[in-house]
Protein backbone atom coordinates (compact mmCIF):
# COMPACT_ATOMS: atom_id res chain seq x y z
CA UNK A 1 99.08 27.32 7.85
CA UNK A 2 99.60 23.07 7.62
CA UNK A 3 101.03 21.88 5.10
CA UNK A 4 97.86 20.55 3.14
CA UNK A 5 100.31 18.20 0.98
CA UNK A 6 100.83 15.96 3.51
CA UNK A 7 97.48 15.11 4.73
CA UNK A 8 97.00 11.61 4.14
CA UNK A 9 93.04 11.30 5.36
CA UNK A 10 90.31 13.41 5.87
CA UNK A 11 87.47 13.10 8.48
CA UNK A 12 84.24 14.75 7.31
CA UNK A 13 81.77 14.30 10.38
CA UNK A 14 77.98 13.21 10.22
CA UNK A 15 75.70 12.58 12.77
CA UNK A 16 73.12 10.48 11.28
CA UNK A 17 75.49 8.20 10.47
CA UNK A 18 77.50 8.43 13.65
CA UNK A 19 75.43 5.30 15.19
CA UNK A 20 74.54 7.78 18.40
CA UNK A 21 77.63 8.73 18.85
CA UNK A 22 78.63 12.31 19.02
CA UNK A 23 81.28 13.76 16.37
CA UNK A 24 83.48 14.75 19.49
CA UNK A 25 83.65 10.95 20.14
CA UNK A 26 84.64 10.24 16.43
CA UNK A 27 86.93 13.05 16.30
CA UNK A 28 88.72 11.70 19.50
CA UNK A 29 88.91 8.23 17.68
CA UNK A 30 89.99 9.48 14.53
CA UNK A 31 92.78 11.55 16.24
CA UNK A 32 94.21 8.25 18.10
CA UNK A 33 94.01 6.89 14.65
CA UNK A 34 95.92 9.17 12.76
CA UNK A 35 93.52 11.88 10.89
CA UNK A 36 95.33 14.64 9.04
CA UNK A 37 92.20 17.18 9.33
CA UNK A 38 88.34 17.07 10.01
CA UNK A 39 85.96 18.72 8.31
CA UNK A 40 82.79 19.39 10.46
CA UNK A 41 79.46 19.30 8.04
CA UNK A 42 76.37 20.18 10.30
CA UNK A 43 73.09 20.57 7.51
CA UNK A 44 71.07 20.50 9.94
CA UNK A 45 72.11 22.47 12.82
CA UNK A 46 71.06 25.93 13.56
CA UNK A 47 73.80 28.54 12.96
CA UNK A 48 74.23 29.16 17.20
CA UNK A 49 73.87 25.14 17.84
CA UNK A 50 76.73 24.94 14.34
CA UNK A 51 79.06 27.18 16.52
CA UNK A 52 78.38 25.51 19.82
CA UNK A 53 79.47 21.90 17.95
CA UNK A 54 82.74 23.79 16.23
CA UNK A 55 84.09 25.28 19.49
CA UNK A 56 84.16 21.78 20.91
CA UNK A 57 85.88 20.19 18.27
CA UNK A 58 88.27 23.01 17.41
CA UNK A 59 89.69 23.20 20.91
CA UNK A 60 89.99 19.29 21.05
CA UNK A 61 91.90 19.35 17.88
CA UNK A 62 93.66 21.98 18.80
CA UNK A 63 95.34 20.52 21.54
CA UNK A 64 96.79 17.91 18.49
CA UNK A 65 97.42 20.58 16.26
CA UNK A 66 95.01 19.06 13.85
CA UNK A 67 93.18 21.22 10.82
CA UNK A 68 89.29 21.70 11.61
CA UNK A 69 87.97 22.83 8.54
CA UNK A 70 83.85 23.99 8.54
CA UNK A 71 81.71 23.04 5.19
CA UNK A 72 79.70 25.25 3.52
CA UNK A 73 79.36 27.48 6.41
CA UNK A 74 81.90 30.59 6.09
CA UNK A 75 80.42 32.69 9.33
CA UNK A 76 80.58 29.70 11.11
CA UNK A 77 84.60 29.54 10.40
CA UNK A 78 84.65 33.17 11.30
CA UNK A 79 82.76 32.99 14.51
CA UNK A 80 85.32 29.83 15.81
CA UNK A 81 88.33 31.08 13.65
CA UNK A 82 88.18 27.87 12.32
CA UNK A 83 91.21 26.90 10.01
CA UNK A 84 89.49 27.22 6.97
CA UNK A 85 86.51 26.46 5.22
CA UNK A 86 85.40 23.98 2.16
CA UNK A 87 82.79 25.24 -0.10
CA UNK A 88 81.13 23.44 -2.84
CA UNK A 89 80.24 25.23 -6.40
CA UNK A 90 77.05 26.83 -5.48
CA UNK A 91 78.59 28.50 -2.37
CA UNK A 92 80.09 31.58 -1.77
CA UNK A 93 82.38 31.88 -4.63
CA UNK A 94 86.05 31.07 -3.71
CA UNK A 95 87.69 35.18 -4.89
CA UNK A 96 85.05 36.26 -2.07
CA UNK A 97 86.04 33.56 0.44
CA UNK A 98 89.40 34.25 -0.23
CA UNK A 99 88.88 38.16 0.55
CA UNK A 100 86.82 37.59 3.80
CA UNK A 101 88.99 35.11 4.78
CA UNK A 102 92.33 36.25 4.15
CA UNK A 103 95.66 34.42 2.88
CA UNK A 104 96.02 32.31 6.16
CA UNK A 105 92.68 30.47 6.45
CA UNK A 106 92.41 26.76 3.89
CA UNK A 107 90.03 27.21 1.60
CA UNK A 108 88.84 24.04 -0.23
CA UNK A 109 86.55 23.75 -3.46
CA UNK A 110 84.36 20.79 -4.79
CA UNK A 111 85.05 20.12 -8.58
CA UNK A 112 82.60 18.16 -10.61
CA UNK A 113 84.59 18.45 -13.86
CA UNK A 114 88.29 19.26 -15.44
CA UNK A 115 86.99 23.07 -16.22
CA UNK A 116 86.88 23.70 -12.70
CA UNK A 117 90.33 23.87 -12.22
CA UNK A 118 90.96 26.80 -13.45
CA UNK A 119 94.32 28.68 -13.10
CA UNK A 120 92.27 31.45 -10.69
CA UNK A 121 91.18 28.65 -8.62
CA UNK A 122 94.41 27.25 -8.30
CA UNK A 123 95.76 30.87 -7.23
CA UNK A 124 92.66 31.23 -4.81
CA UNK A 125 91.99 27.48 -3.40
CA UNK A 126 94.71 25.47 -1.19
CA UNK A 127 93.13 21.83 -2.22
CA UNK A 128 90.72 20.89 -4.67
CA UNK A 129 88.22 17.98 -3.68
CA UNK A 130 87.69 16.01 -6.37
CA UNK A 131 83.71 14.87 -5.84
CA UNK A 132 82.56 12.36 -6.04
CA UNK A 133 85.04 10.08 -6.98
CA UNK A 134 82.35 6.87 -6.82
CA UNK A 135 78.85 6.74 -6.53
CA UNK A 136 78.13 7.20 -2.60
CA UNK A 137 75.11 7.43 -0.51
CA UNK A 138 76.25 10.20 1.68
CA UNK A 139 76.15 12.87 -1.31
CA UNK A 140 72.58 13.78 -1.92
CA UNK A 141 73.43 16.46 -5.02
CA UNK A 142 75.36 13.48 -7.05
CA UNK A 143 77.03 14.10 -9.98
CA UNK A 144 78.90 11.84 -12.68
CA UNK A 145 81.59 10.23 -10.71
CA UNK A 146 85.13 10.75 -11.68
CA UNK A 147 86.68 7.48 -11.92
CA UNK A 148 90.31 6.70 -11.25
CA UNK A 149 91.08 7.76 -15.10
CA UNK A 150 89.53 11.56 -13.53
CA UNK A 151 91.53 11.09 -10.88
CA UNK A 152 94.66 10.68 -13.03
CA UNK A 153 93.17 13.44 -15.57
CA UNK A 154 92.61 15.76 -12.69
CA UNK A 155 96.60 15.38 -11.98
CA UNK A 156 97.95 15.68 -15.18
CA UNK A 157 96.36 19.26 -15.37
CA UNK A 158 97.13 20.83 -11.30
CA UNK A 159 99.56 20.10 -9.33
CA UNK A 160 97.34 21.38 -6.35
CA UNK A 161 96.46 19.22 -3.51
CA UNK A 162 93.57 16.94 -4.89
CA UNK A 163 91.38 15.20 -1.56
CA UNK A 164 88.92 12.72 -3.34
CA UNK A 165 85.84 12.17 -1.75
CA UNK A 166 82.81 10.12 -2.50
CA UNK A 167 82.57 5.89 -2.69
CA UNK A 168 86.40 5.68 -0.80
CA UNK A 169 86.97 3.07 1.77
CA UNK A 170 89.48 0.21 2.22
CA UNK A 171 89.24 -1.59 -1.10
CA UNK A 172 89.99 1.05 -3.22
CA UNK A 173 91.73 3.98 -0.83
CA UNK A 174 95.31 2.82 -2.82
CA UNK A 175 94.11 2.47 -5.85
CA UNK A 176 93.20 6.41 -5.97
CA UNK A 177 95.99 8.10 -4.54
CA UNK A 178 98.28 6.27 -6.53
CA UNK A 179 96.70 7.74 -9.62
CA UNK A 180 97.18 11.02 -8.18
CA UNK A 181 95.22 12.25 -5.12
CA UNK A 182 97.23 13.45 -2.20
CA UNK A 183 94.51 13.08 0.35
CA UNK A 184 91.28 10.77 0.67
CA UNK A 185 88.29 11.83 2.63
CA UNK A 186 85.85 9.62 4.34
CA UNK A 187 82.57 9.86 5.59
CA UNK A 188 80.82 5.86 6.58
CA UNK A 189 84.22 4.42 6.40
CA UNK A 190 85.15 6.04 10.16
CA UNK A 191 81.91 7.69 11.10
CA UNK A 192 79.86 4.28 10.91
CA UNK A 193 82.45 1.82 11.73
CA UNK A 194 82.30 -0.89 14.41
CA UNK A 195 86.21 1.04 15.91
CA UNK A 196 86.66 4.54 14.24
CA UNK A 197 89.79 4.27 15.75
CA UNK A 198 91.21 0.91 13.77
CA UNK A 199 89.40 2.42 10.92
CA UNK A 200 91.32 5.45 10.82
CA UNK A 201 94.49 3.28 11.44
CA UNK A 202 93.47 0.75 8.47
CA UNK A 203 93.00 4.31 5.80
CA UNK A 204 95.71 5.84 7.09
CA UNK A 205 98.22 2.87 6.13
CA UNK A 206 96.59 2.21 2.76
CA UNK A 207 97.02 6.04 1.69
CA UNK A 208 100.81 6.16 3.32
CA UNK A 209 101.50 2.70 1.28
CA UNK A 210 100.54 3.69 -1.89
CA UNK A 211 102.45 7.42 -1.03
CA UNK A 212 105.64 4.97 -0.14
CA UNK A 213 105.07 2.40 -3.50
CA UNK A 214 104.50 5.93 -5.92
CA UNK A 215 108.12 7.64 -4.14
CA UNK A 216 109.74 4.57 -5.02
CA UNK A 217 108.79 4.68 -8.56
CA UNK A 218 109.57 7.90 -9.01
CA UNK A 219 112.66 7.51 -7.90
CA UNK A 220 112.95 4.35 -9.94
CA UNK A 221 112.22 5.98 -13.06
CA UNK A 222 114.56 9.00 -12.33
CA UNK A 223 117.57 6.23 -12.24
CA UNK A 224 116.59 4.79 -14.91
């Protein structure tokens, strides 16, 4: 199973913002730019047309050895033995997942709050997605956003992998991980853009930036 530590950013696909573009076309993009793992969301795809889409992009990324994880949908990841699955809080609960799946697959789990991370979640889920961490568009069931201080509150109680998704983009993609997310994941920043490609580039440097400037305080403070 990858290493979900060192994913740096996190493509979750959507058509209706895609600009007419299909996702295989952003995943390709996103691949040349440096993704870590996509996660395909489909709401509005019949189960059989869901399965069709996830057999393309799974043997693409395949070939790149890149994670294709399937939202919401956990006989959809079955049917394509996709790499895992991410499931939000009024999904299949995660002990279930984890049974059907088995101790191979990724499983990741949408938190809204601190409770959620539970020590049975920790034991069940390979990376929590903190959600949202700004107000976004892309979310329709919107809760309270998390802030950076979440972020850093988040941290100080898992040491789990912690994706943040919701409101991330250029401006503020450092800002985030360096208070304590391992992983961003973007919807509009790569599916909209003008070059999904030098998007992807342009994330991936800010998240492996701040990565480098946190090491080196670390390390700083372990000299001291």
């Amino acid at each position: 199973m990858t290493n979900v530590d060192s994913w740096d950013v996190y493509l979750v696909t959507d058509t209706a913002l895609s600009r007419g573009r299909t996702n295989l076309q952003i995943v390709e993009a996103a691949v040349d730019g440096g993704i870590s793992v996509v996660q395909l969301r489909e709401k509005n795809l019949s189960v059989g047309d869901f399965i069709s889409e996830a057999v393309k992009i799974k043997d693409f990324l395949a070939q790149h050895d890149i994670p294709m994880i399937i939202n919401d949908s956990l006989d959809v990841a079955l049917a394509v033995d996709a790499d895992g699955v991410h499931l939000g809080q009024t999904d299949l609960p995660i002990k279930i997942a984890r049974k059907m799946l088995g101790p191979d697959k990724i499983i990741g789990w949408s938190v809204n709050d601190l409770s959620d991370l539970t020590e049975e979640a920790q034991d069940l889920v390979d990376y929590f997605a903190i959600s949202p961490v700004f107000f976004t568009s892309t979310k329709e069931d919107i809760s309270r956003p998390w802030g950076t201080e979440g972020v850093r509150a988040a941290r100080s109680v898992t040491s789990a992998c912690l994706v943040g998704i919701g409101g991330i983009g250029f401006d503020n993609a450092s800002e985030v991980v360096l208070a304590g997310l391992n992983c961003v994941a973007v919807v509009s920043a790569i599916v909209s853009a003008d070059d999904p490609m030098a998007s992807t580039m342009s994330l991936v440097e800010k998240v492996r930036g701040a990565k480098r400037a946190q090491a080196k305080t670390i390390i700083r403070k372990v000299n001291f």
